[in-house]
PDB file of N, CA and C in Angstrom:
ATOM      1  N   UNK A   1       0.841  -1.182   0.000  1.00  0.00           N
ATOM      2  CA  UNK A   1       0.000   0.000   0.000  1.00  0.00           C
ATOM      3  C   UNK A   1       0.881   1.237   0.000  1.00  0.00           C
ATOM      4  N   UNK A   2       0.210   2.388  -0.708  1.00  0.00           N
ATOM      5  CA  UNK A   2       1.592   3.438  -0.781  1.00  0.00           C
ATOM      6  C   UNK A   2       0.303   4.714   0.379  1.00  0.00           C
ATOM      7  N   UNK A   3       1.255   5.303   1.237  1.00  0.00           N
ATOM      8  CA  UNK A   3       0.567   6.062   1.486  1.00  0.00           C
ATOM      9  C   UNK A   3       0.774   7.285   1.253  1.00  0.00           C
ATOM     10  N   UNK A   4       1.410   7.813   0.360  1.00  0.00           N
ATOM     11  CA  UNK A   4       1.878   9.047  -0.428  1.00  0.00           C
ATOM     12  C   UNK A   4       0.155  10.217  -0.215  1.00  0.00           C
ATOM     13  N   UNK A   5       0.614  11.194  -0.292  1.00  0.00           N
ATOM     14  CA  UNK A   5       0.009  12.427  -0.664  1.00  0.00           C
ATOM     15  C   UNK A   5      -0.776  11.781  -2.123  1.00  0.00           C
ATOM     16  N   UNK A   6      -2.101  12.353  -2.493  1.00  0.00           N
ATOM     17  CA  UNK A   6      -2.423  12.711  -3.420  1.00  0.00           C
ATOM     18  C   UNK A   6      -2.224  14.117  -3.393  1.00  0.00           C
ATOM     19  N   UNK A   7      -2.122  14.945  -5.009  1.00  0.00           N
ATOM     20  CA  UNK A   7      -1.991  16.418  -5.013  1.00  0.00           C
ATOM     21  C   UNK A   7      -2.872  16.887  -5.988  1.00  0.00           C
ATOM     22  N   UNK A   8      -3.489  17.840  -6.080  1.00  0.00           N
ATOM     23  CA  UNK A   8      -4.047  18.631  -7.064  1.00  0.00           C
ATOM     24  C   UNK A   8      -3.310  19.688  -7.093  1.00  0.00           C
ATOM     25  N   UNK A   9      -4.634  20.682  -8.175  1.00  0.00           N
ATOM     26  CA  UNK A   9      -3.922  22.138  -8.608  1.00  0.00           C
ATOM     27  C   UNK A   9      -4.277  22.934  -7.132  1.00  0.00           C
ATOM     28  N   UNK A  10      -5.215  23.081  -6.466  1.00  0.00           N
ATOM     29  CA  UNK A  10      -5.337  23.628  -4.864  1.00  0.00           C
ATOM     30  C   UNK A  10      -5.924  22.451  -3.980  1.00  0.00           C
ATOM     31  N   UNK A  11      -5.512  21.426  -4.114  1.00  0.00           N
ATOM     32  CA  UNK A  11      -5.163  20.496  -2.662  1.00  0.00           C
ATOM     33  C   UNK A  11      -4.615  19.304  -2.580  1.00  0.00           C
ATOM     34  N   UNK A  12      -4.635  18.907  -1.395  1.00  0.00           N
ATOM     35  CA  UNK A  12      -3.571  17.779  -0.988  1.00  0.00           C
ATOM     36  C   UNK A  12      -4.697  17.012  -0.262  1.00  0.00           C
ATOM     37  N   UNK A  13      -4.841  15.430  -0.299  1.00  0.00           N
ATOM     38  CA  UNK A  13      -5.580  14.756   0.192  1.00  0.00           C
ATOM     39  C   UNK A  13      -4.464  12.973   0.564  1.00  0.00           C
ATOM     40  N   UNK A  14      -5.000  12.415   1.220  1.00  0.00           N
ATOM     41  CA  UNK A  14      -5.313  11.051   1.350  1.00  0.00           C
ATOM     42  C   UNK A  14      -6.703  10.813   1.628  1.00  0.00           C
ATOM     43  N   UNK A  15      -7.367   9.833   0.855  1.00  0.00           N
ATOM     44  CA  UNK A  15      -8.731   9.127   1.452  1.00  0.00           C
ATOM     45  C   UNK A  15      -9.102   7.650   0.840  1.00  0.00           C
ATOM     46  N   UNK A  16      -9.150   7.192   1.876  1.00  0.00           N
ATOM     47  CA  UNK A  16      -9.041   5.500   2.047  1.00  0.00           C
ATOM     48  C   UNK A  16     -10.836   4.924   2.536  1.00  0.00           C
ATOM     49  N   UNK A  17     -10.991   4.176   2.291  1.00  0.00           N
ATOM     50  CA  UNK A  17     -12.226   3.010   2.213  1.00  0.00           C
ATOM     51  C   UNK A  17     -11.758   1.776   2.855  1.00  0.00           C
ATOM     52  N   UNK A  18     -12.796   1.206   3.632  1.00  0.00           N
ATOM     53  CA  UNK A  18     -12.147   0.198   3.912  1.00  0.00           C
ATOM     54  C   UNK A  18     -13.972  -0.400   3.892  1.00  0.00           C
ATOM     55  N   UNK A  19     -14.614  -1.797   2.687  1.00  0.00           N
ATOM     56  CA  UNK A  19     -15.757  -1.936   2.717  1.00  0.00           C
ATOM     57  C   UNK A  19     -15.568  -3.365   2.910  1.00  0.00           C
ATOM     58  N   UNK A  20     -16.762  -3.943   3.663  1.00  0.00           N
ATOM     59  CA  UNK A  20     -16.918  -5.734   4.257  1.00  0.00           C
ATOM     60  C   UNK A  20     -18.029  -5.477   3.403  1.00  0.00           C
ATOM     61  N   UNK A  21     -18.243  -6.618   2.322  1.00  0.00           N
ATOM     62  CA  UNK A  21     -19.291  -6.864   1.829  1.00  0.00           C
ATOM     63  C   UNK A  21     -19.991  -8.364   1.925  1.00  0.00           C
ATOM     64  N   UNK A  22     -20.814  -8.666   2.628  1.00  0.00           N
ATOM     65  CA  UNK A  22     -20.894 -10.211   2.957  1.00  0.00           C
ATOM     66  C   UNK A  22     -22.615 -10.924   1.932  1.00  0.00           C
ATOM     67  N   UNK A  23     -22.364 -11.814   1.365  1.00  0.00           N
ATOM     68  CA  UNK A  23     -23.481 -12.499   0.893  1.00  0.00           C
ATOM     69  C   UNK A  23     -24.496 -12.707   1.522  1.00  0.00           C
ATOM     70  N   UNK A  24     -25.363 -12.643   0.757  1.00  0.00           N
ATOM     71  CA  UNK A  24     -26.882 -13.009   1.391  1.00  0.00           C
ATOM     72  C   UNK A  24     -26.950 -14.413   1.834  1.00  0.00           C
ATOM     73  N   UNK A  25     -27.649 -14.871   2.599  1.00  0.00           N
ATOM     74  CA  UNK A  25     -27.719 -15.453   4.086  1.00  0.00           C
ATOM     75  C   UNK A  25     -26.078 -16.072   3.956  1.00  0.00           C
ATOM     76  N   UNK A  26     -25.697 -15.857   4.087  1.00  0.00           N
ATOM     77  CA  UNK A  26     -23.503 -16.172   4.314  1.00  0.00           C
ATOM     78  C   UNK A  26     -23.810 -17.239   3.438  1.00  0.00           C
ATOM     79  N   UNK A  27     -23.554 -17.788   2.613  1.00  0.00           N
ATOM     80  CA  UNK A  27     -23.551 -18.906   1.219  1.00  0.00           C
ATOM     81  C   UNK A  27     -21.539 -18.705   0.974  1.00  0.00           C
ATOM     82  N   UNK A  28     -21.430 -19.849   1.050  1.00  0.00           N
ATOM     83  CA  UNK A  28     -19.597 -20.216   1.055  1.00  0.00           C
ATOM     84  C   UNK A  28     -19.748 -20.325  -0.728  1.00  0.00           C
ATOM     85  N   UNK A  29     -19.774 -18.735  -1.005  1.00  0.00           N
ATOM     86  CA  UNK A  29     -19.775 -18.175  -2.927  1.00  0.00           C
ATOM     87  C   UNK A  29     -18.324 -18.407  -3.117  1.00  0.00           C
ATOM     88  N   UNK A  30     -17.410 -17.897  -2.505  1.00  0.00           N
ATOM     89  CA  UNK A  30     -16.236 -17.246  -2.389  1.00  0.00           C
ATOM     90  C   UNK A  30     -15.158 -18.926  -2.229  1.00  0.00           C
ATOM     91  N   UNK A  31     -15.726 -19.839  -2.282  1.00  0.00           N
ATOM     92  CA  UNK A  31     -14.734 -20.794  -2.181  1.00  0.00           C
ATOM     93  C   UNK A  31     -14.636 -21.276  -3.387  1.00  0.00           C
ATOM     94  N   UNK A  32     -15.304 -20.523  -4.628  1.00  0.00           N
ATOM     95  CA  UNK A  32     -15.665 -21.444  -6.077  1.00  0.00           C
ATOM     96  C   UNK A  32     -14.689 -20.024  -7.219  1.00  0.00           C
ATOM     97  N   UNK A  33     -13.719 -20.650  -7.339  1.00  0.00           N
ATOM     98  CA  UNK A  33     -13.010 -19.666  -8.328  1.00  0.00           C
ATOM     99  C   UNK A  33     -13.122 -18.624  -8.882  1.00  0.00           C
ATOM    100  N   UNK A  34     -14.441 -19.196  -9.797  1.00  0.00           N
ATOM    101  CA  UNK A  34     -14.898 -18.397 -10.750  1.00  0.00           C
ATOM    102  C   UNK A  34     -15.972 -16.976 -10.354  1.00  0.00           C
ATOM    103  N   UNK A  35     -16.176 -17.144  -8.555  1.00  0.00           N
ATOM    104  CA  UNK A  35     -17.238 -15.979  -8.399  1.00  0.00           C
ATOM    105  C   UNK A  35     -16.008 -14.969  -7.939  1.00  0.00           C
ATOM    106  N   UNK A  36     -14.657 -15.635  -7.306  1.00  0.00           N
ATOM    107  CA  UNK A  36     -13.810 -14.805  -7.229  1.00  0.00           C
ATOM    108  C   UNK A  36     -13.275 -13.744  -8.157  1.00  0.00           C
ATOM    109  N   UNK A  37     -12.845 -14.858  -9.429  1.00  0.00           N
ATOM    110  CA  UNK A  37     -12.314 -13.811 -10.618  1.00  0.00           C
ATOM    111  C   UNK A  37     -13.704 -13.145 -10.987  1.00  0.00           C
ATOM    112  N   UNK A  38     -14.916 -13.156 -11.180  1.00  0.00           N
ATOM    113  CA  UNK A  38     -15.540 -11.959 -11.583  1.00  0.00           C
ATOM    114  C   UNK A  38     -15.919 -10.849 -10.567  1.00  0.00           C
ATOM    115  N   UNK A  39     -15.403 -11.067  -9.619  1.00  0.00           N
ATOM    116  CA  UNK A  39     -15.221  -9.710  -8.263  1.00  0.00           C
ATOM    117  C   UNK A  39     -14.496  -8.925  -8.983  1.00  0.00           C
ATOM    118  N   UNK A  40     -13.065  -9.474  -9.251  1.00  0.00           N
ATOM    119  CA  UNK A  40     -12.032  -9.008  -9.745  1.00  0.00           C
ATOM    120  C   UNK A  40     -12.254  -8.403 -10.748  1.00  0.00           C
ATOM    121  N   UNK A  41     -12.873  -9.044 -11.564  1.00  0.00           N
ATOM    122  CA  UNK A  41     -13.078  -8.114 -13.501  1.00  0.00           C
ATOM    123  C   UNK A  41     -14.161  -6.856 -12.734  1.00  0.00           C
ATOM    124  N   UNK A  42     -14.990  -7.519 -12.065  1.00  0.00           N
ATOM    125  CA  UNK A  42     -15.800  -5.729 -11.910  1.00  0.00           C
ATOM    126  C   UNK A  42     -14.893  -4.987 -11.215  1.00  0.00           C
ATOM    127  N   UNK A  43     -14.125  -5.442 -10.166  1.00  0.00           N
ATOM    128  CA  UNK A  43     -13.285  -4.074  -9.668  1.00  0.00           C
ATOM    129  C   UNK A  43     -12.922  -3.671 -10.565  1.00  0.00           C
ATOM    130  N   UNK A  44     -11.757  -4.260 -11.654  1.00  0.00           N
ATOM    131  CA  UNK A  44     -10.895  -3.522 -12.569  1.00  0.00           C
ATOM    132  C   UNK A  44     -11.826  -2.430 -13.401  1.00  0.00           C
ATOM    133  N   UNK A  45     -12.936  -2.877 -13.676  1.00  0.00           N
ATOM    134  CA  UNK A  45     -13.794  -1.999 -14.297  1.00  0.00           C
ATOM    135  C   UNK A  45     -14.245  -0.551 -13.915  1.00  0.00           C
ATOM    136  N   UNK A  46     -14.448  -0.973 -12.566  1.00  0.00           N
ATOM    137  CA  UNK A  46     -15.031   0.295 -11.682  1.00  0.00           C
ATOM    138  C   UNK A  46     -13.692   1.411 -11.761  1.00  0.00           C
ATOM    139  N   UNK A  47     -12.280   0.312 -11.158  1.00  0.00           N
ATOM    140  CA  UNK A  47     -11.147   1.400 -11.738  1.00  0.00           C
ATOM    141  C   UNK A  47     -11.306   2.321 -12.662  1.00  0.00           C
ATOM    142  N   UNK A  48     -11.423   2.065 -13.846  1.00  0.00           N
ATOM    143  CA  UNK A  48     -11.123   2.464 -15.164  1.00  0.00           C
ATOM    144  C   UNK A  48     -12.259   3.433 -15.192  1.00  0.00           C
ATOM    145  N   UNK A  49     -13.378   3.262 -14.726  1.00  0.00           N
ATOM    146  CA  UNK A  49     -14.872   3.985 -15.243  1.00  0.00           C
ATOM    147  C   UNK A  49     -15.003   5.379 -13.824  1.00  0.00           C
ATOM    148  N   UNK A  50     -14.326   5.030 -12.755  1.00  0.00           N
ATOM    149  CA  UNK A  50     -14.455   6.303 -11.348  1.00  0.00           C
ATOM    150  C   UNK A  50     -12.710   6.314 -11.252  1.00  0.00           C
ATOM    151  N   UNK A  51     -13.016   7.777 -10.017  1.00  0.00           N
ATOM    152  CA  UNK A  51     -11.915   8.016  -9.991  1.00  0.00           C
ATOM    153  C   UNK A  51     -11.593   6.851  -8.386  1.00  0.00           C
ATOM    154  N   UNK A  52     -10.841   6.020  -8.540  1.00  0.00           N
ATOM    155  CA  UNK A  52     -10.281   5.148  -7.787  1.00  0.00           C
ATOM    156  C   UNK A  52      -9.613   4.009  -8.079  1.00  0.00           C
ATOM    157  N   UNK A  53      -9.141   3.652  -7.434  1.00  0.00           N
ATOM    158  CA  UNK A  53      -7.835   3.021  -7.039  1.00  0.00           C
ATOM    159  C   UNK A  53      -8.251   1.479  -6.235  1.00  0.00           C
ATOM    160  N   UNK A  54      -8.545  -0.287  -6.025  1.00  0.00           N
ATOM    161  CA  UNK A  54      -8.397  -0.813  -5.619  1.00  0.00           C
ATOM    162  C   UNK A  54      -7.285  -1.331  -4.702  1.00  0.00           C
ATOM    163  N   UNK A  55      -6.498  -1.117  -3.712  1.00  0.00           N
ATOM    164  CA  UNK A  55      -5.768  -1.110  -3.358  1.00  0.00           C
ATOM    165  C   UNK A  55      -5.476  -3.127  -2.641  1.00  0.00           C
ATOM    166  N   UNK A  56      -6.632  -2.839  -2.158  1.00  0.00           N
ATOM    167  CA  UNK A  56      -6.474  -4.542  -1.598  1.00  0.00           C
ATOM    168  C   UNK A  56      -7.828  -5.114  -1.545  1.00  0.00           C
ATOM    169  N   UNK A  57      -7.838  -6.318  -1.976  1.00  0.00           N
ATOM    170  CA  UNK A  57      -9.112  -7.347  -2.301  1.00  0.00           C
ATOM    171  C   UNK A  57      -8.428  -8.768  -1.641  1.00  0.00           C
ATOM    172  N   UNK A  58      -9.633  -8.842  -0.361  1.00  0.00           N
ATOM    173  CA  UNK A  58      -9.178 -10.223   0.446  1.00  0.00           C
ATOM    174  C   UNK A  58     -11.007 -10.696   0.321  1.00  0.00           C
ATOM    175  N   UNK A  59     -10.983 -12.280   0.426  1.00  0.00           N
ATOM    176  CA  UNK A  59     -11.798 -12.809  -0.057  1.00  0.00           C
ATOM    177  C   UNK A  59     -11.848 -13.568   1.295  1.00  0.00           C
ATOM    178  N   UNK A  60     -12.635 -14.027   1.931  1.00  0.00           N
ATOM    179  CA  UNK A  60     -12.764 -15.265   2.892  1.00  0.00           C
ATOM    180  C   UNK A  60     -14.024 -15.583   1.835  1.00  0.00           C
ATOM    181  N   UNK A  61     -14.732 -16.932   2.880  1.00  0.00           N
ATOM    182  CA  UNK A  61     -15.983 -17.988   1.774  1.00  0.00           C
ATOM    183  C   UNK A  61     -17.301 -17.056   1.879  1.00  0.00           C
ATOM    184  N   UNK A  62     -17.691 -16.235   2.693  1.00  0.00           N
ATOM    185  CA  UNK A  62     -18.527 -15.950   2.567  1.00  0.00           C
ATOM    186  C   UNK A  62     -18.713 -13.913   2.609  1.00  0.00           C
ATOM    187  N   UNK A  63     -17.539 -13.330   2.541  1.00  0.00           N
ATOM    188  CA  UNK A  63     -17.946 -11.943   2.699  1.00  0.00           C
ATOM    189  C   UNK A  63     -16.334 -11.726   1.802  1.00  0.00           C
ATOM    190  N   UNK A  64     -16.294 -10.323   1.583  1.00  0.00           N
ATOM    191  CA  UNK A  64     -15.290  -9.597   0.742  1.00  0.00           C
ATOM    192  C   UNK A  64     -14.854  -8.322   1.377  1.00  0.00           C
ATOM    193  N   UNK A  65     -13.298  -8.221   1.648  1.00  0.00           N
ATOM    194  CA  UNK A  65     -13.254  -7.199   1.913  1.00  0.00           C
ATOM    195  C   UNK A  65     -12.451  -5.983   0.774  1.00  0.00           C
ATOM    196  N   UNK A  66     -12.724  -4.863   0.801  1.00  0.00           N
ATOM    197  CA  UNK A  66     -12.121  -4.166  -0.079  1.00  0.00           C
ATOM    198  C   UNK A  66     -11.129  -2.878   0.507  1.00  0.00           C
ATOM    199  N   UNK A  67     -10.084  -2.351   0.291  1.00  0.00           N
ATOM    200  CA  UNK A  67      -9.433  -1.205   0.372  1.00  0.00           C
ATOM    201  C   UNK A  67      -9.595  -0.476  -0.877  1.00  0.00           C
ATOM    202  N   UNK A  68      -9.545   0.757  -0.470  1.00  0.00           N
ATOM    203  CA  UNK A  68      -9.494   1.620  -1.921  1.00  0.00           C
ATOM    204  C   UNK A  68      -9.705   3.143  -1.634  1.00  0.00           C
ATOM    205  N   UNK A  69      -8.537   3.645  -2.555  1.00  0.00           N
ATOM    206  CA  UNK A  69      -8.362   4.859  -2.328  1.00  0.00           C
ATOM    207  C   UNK A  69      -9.083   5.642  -3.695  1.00  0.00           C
ATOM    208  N   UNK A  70      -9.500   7.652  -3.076  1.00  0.00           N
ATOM    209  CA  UNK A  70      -9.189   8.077  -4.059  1.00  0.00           C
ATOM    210  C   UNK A  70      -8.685   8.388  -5.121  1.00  0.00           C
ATOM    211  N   UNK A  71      -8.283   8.870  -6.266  1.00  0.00           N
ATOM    212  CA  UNK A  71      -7.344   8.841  -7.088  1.00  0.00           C
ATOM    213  C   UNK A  71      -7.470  10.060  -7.723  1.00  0.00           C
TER     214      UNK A  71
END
């Protein structure tokens, strides 16, 4: 994780997220590959489409956690 300054033309920021997202009634989704990698393709997406940054994606079987900064 870098914790550097972001900078603009009039300001200076850091701002960090930290989101638990857990499945409906807890269902062990997260132990089957393939629901993992399409977490992953929508983060990368959301990257590209807002201004942010995924910083860290941890998976246990039934909830997701995410880091992510402004950008």
């Amino acid at each position: 994780m870098e914790d550097e300054l972001q900078k603009s033309a009039h300001k200076v920021f850091k701002i960090k997220y930290h989101f638990v997202f857990c499945i409906k009634y807890r269902k062990d989704l997260f132990l089957v590959e393939k629901y993992v990698n399409s977490v992953k393709e929508i983060c990368l997406g959301m990257e590209k489409r807002y201004h942010m940054k995924f910083e860290t994606i941890g998976f246990d079987e039934d909830h997701v956690h995410f880091m992510l900064r402004s950008v």
